[in-house]
C-alpha atoms as a PDB file:
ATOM      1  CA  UNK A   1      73.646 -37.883  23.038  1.00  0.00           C
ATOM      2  CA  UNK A   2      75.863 -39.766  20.337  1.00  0.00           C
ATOM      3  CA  UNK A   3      73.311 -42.375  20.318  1.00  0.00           C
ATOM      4  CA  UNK A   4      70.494 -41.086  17.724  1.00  0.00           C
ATOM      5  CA  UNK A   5      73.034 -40.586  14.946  1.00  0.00           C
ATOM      6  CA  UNK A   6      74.486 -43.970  15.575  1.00  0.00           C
ATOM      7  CA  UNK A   7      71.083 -45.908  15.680  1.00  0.00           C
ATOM      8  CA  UNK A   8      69.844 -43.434  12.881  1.00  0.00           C
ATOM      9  CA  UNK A   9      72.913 -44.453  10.590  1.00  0.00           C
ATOM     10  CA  UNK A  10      72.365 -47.915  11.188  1.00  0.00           C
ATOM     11  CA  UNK A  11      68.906 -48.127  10.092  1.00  0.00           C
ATOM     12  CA  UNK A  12      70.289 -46.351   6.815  1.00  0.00           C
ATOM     13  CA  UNK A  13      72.977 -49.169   6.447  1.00  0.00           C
ATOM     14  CA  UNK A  14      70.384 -51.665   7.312  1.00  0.00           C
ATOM     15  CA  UNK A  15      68.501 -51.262   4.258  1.00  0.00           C
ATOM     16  CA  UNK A  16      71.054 -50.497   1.945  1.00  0.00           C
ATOM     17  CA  UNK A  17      72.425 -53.688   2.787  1.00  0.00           C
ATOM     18  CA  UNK A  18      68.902 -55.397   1.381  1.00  0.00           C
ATOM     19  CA  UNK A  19      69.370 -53.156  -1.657  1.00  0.00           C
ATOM     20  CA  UNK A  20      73.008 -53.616  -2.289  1.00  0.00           C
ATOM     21  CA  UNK A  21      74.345 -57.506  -1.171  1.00  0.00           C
ATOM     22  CA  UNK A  22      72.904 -59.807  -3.248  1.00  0.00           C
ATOM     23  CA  UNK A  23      74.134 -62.689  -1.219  1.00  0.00           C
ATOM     24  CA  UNK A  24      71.787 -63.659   1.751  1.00  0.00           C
ATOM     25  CA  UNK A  25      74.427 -64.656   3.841  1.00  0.00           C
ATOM     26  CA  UNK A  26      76.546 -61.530   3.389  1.00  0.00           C
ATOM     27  CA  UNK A  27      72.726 -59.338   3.918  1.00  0.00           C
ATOM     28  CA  UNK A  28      72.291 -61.399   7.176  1.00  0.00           C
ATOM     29  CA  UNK A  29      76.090 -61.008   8.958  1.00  0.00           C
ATOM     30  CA  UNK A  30      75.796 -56.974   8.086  1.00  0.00           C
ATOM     31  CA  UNK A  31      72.263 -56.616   9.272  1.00  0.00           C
ATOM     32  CA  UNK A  32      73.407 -58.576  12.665  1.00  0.00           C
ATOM     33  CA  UNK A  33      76.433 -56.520  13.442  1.00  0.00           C
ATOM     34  CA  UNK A  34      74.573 -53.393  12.603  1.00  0.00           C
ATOM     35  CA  UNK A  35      71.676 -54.724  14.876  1.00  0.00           C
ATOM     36  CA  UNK A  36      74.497 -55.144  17.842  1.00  0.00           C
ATOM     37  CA  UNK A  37      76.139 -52.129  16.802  1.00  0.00           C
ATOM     38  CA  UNK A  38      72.826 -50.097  17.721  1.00  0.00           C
ATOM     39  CA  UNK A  39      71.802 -52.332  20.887  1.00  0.00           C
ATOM     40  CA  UNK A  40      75.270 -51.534  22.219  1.00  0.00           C
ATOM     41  CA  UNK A  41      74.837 -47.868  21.335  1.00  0.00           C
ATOM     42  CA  UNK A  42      71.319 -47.467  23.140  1.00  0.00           C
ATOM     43  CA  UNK A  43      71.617 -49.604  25.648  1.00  0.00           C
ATOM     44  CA  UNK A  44      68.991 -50.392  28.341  1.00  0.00           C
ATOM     45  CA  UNK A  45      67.225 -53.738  29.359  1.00  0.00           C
ATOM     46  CA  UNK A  46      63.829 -52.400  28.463  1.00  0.00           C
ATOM     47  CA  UNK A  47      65.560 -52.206  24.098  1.00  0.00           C
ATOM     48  CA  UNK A  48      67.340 -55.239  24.754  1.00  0.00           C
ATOM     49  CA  UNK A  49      63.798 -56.687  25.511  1.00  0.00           C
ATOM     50  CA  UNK A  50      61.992 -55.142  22.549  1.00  0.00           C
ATOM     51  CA  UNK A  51      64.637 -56.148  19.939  1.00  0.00           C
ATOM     52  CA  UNK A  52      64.219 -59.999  21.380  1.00  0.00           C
ATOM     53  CA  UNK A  53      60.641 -59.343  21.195  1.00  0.00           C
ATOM     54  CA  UNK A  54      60.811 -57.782  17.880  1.00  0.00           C
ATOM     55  CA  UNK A  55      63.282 -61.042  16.508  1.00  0.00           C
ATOM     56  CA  UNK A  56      60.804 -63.337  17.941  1.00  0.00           C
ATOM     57  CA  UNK A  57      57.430 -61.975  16.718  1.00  0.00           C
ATOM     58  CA  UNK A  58      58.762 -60.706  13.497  1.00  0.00           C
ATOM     59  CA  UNK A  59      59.948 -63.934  12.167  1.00  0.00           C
ATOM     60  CA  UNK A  60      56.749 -65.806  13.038  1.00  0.00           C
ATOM     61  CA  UNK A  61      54.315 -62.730  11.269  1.00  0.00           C
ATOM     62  CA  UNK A  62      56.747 -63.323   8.269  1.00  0.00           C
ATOM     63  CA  UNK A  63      56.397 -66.941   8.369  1.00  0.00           C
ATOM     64  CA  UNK A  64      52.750 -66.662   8.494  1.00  0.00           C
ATOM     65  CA  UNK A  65      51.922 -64.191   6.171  1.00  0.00           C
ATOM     66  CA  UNK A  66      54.508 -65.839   3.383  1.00  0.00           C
ATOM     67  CA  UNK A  67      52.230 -69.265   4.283  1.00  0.00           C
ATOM     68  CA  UNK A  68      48.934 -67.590   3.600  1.00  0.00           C
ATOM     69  CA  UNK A  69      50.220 -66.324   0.773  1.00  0.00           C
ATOM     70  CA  UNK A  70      50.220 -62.339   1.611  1.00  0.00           C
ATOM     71  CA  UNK A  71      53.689 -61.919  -0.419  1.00  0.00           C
ATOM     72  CA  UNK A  72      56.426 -63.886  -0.929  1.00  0.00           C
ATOM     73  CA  UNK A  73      60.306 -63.165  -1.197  1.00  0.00           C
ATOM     74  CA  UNK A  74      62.885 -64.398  -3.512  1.00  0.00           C
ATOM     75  CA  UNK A  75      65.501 -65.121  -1.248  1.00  0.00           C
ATOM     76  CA  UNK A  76      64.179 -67.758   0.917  1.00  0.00           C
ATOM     77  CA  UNK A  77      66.326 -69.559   3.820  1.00  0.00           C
ATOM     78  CA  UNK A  78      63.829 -70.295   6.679  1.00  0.00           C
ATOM     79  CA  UNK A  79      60.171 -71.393   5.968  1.00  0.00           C
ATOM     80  CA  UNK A  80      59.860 -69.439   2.697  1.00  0.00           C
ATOM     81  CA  UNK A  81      61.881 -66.407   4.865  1.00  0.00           C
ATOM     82  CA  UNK A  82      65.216 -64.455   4.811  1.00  0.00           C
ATOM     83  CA  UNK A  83      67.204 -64.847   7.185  1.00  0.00           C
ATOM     84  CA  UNK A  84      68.159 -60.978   7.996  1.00  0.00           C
ATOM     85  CA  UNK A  85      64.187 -60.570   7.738  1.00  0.00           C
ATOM     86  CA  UNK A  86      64.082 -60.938  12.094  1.00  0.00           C
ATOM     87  CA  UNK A  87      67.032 -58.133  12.151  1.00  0.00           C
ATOM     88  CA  UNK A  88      65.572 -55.780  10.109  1.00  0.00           C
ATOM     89  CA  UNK A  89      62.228 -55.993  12.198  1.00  0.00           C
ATOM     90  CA  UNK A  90      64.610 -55.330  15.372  1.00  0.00           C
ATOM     91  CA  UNK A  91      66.732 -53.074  13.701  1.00  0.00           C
ATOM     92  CA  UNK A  92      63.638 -50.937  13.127  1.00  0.00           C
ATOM     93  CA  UNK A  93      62.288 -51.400  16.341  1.00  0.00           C
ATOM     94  CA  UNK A  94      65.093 -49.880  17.984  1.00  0.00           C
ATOM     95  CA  UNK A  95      65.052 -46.672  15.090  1.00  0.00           C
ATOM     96  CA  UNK A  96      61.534 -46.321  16.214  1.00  0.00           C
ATOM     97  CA  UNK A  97      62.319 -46.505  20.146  1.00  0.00           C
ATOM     98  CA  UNK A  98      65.101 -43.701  19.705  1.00  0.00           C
ATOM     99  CA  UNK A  99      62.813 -41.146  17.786  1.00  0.00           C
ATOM    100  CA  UNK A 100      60.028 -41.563  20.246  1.00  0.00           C
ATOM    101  CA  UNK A 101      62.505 -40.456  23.056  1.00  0.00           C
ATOM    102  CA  UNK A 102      63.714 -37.924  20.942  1.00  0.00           C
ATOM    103  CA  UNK A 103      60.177 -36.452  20.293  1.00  0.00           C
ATOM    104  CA  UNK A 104      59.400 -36.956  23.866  1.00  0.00           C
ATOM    105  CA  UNK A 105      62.579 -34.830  25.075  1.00  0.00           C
ATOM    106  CA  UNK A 106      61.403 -32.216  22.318  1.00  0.00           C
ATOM    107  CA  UNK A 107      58.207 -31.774  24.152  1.00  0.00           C
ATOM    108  CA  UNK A 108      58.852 -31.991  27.276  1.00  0.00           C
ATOM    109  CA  UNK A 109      61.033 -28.941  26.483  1.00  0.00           C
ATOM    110  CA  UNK A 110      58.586 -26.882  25.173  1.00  0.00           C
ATOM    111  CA  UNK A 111      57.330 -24.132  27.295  1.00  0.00           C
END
């Protein structure tokens, strides 16, 4: 029940840490303990998997498309990437996972 705000709120916080910390380091310790903040908060195996998955894949499609030369960040710590960049994919993964149950209660209510 208390779980959409909480995962909601840290998405917010998520990306007004890109917007607001200039330091990477700083960016990357917020965006973690807002990431374990909302894994602890909608916990389940099945969102502990996706937000491993999400870390995991995220990085390497960042990696790769900085490589090919699809964009390119200014803050670069890991192989021309970020280092908060693998939160922020999980971070939004888990947003994403908490609406769709939301919407999915909301219609399964519906006469």
């Amino acid at each position: 029940m208390f779980k959409w705000p909480i995962v909601s709120l840290c998405t917010v916080l998520s990306f007004a840490c890109l917007i607001l910390i200039r330091d990477a380091v700083l960016t990357f310790a917020a965006v973690a303990l807002l990431g374990v903040i909302m894994l602890v908060a909608s916990w389940s195996w099945e969102h502990f998997v996706v937000y491993i998955t999400l870390f995991f894949f995220g990085i390497v499609i960042e990696i790769l498309s900085v490589r090919e030369g699809v964009w390119s960040y200014a803050t670069q710590n890991i192989f021309g990437v970020p280092i908060w960049i693998p939160f922020i994919w999980s971070n939004s993964g888990l947003f994403v996972i908490e609406l769709k149950e939301i919407v999915d209660d909301y219609l399964r209510r519906r006469p």
